[in-house]
Every structure is written in structure tokens, then in C-alpha cells.
N, C-alpha and C. Protein backbone atom coordinates (compact mmCIF):
# COMPACT_ATOMS: atom_id res chain seq x y z
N UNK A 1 4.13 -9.08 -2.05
CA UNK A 1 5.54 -8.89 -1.81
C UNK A 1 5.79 -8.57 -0.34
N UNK A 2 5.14 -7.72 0.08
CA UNK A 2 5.01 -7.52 1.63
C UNK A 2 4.70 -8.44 2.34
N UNK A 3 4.05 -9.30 1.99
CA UNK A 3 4.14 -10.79 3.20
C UNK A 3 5.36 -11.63 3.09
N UNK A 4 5.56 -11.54 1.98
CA UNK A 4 6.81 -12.11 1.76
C UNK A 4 7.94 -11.75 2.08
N UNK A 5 8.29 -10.49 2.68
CA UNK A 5 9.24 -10.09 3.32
C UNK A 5 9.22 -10.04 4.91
N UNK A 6 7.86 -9.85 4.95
CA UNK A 6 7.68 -10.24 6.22
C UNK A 6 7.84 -11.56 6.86
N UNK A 7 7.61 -12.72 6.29
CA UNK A 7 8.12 -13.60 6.16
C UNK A 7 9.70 -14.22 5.95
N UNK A 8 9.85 -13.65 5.42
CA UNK A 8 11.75 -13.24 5.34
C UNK A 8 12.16 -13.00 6.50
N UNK A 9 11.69 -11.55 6.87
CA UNK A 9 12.20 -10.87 8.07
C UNK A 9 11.55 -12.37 9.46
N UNK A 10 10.81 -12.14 10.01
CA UNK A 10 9.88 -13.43 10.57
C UNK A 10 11.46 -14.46 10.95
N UNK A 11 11.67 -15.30 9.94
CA UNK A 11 12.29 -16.35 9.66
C UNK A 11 14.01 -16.11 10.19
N UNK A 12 14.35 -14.60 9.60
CA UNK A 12 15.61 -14.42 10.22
C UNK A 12 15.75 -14.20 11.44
N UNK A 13 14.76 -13.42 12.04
CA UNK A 13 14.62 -13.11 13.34
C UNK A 13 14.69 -14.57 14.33
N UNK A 14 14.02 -15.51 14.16
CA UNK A 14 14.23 -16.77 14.79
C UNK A 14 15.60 -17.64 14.53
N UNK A 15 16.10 -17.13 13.44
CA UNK A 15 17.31 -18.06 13.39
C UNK A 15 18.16 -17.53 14.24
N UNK A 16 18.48 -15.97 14.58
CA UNK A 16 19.00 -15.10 15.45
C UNK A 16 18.69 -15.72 16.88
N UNK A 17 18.11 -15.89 17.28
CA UNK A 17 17.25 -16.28 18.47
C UNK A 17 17.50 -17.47 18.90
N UNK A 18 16.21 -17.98 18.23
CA UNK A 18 16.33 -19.87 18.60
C UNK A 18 17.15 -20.71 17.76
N UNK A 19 17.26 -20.56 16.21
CA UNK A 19 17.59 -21.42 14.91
C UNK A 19 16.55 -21.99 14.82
N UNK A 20 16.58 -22.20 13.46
CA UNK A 20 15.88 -23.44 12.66
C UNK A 20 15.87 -24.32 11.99
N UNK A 21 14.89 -24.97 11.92
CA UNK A 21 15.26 -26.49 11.76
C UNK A 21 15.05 -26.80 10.45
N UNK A 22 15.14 -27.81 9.48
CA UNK A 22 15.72 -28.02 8.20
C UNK A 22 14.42 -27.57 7.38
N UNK A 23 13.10 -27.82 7.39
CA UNK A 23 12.02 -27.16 6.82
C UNK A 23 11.98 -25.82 6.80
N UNK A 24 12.08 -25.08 7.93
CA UNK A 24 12.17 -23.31 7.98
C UNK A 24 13.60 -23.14 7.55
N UNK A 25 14.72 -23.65 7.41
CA UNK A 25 15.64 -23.07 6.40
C UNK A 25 15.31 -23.55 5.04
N UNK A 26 14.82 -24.71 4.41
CA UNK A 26 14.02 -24.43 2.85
C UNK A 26 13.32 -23.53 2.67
N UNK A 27 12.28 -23.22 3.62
CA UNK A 27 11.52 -22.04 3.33
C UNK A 27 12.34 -20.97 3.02
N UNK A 28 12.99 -20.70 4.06
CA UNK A 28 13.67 -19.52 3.92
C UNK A 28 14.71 -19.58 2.64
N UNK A 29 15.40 -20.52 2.15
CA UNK A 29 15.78 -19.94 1.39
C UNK A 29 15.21 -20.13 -0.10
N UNK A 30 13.98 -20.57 -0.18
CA UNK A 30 13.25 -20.78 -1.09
C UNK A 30 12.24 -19.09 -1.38
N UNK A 31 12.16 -18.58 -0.02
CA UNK A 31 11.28 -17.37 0.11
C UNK A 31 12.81 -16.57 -0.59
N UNK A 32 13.55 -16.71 -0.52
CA UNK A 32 14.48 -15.81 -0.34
C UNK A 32 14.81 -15.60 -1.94
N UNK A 33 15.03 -16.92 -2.94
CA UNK A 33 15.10 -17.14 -4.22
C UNK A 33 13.87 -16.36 -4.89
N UNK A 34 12.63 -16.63 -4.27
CA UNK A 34 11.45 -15.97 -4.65
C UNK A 34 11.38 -14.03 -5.20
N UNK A 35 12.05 -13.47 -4.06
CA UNK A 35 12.65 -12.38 -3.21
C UNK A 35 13.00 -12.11 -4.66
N UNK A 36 13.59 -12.59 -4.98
CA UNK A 36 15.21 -12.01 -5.52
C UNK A 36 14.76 -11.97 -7.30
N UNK A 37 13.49 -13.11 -7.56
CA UNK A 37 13.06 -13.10 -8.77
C UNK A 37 12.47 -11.77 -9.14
N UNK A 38 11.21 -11.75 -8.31
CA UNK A 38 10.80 -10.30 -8.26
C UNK A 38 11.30 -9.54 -8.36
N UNK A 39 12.32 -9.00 -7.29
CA UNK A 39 13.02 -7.76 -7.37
C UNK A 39 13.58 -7.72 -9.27
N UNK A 40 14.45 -8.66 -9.38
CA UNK A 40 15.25 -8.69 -10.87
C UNK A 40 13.96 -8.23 -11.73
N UNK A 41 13.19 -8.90 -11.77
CA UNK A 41 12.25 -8.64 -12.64
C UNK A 41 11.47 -7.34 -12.51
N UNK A 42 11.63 -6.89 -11.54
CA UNK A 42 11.12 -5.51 -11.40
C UNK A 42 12.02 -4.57 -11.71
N UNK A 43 13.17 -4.99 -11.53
CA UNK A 43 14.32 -3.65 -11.77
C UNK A 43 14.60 -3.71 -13.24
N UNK A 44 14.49 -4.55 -14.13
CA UNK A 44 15.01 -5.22 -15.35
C UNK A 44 13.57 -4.49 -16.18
N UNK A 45 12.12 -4.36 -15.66
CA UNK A 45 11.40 -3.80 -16.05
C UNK A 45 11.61 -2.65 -15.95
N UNK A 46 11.94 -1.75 -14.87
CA UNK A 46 11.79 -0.19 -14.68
C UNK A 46 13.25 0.32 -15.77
N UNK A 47 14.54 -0.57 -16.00
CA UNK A 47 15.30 -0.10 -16.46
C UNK A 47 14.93 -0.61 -18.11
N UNK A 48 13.96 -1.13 -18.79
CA UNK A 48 13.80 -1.29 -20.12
C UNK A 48 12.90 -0.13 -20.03
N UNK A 49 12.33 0.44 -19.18
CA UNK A 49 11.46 1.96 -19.66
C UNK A 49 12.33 2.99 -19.02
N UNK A 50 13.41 3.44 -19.17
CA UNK A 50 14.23 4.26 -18.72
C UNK A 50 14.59 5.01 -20.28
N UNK A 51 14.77 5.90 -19.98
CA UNK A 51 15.30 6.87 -21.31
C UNK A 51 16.24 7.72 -21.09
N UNK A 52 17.20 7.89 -22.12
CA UNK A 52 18.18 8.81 -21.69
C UNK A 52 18.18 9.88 -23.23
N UNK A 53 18.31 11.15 -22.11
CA UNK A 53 18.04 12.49 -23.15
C UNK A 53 19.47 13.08 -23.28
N UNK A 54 19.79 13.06 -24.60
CA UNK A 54 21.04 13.68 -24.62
C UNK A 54 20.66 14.85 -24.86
N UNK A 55 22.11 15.39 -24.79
CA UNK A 55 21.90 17.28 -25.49
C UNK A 55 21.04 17.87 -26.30
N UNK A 56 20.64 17.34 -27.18
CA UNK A 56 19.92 17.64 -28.61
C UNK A 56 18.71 17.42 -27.90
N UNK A 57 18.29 16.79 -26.78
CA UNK A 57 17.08 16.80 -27.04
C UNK A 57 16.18 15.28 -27.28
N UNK A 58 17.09 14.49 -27.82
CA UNK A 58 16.36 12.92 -28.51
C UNK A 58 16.99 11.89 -27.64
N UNK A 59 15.43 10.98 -27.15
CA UNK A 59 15.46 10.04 -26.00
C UNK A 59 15.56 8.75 -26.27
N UNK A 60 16.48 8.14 -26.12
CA UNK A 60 17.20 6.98 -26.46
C UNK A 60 17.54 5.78 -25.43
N UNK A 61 16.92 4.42 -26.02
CA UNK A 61 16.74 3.27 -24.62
C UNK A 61 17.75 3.31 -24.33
N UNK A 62 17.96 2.68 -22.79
CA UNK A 62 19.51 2.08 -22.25
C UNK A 62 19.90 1.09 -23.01
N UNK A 63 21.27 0.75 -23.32
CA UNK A 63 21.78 -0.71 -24.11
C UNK A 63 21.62 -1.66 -23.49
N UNK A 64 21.71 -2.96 -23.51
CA UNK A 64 21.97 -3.79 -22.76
C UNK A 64 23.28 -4.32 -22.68
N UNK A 65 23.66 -4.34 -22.20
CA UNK A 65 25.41 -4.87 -21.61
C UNK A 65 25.18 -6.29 -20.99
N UNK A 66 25.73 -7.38 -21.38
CA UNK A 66 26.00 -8.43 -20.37
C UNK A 66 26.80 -8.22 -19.18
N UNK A 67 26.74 -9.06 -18.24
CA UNK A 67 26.93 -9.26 -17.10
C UNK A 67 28.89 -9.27 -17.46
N UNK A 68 29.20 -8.34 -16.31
CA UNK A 68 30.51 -8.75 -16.42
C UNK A 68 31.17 -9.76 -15.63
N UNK A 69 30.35 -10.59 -14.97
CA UNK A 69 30.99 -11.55 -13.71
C UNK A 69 30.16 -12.35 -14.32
N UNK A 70 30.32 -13.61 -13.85
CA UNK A 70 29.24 -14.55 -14.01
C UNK A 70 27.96 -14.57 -13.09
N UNK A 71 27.23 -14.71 -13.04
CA UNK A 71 25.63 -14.21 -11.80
C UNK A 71 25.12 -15.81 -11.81
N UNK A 72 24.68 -16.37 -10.57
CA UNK A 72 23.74 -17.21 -10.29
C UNK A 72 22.13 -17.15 -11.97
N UNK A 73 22.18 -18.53 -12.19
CA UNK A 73 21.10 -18.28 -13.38
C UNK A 73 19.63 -18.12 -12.64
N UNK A 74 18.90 -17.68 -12.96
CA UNK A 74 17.74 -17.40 -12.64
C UNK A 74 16.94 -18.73 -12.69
């Protein structure tokens, strides 16, 4: 994941600069789609092991709620 952001970072830094040319913007936004899988999938994991303790004492999963906007599909 860390090269891969580094790579991210890398890529923006030159567009700032010089720009780039039609291969280093696929990359980039192909690294960037990549980016974004992970993260979801990492946050979507840490929040299915999340627990919530009510008053009493008894620990109960988060619900799942759909999306209230429509979101880019994965």
C-alpha cells in the first residue's frame, strides 16, 4: 500500500510541475481506482468488527444501511 501511494504522490507531483502524458495519467488513475478499493475494503472490514455496547451492557453489530446517494460501483 505504501508504494502505492507513493506512487500516487510521485505522479501528482509531476503533473504539478511538468504534466503528463496519456500513459502516466492511466496509471494514475488506474493507481488511484486501486487506492480506493483497498481503502473501502479495509474500512468496510474494520466497520463489520465494530461493536456497539449499549447501557445494559450487550454488544451488538453495526446495521448496514444502504448508501444514501448513489456511489461510483466498485
Amino acid at each position: 500500500m505504501e508504494e502505492l501511494l507513493a506512487r500516487i504522490n510521485e505522479l501528482a507531483a509531476k503533473k504539478k510541475t511538468e504534466g503528463l502524458n496519456e500513459a502516466e495519467t492511466q496509471e494514475q488513475h488506474n493507481l488511484r481506482q486501486q487506492y480506493l478499493t483497498i481503502f473501502r475494503g479495509n474500512f468496510r472490514s474494520q466497520l463489520e468488527n465494530t461493536k456497539i455496547q449499549t447501557p445494559d451492557g450487550k454488544l451488538h453489530p453495526l446495521q448496514y444501511a444502504p448508501p444514501q446517494c448513489p456511489t461510483e460501483q466498485e
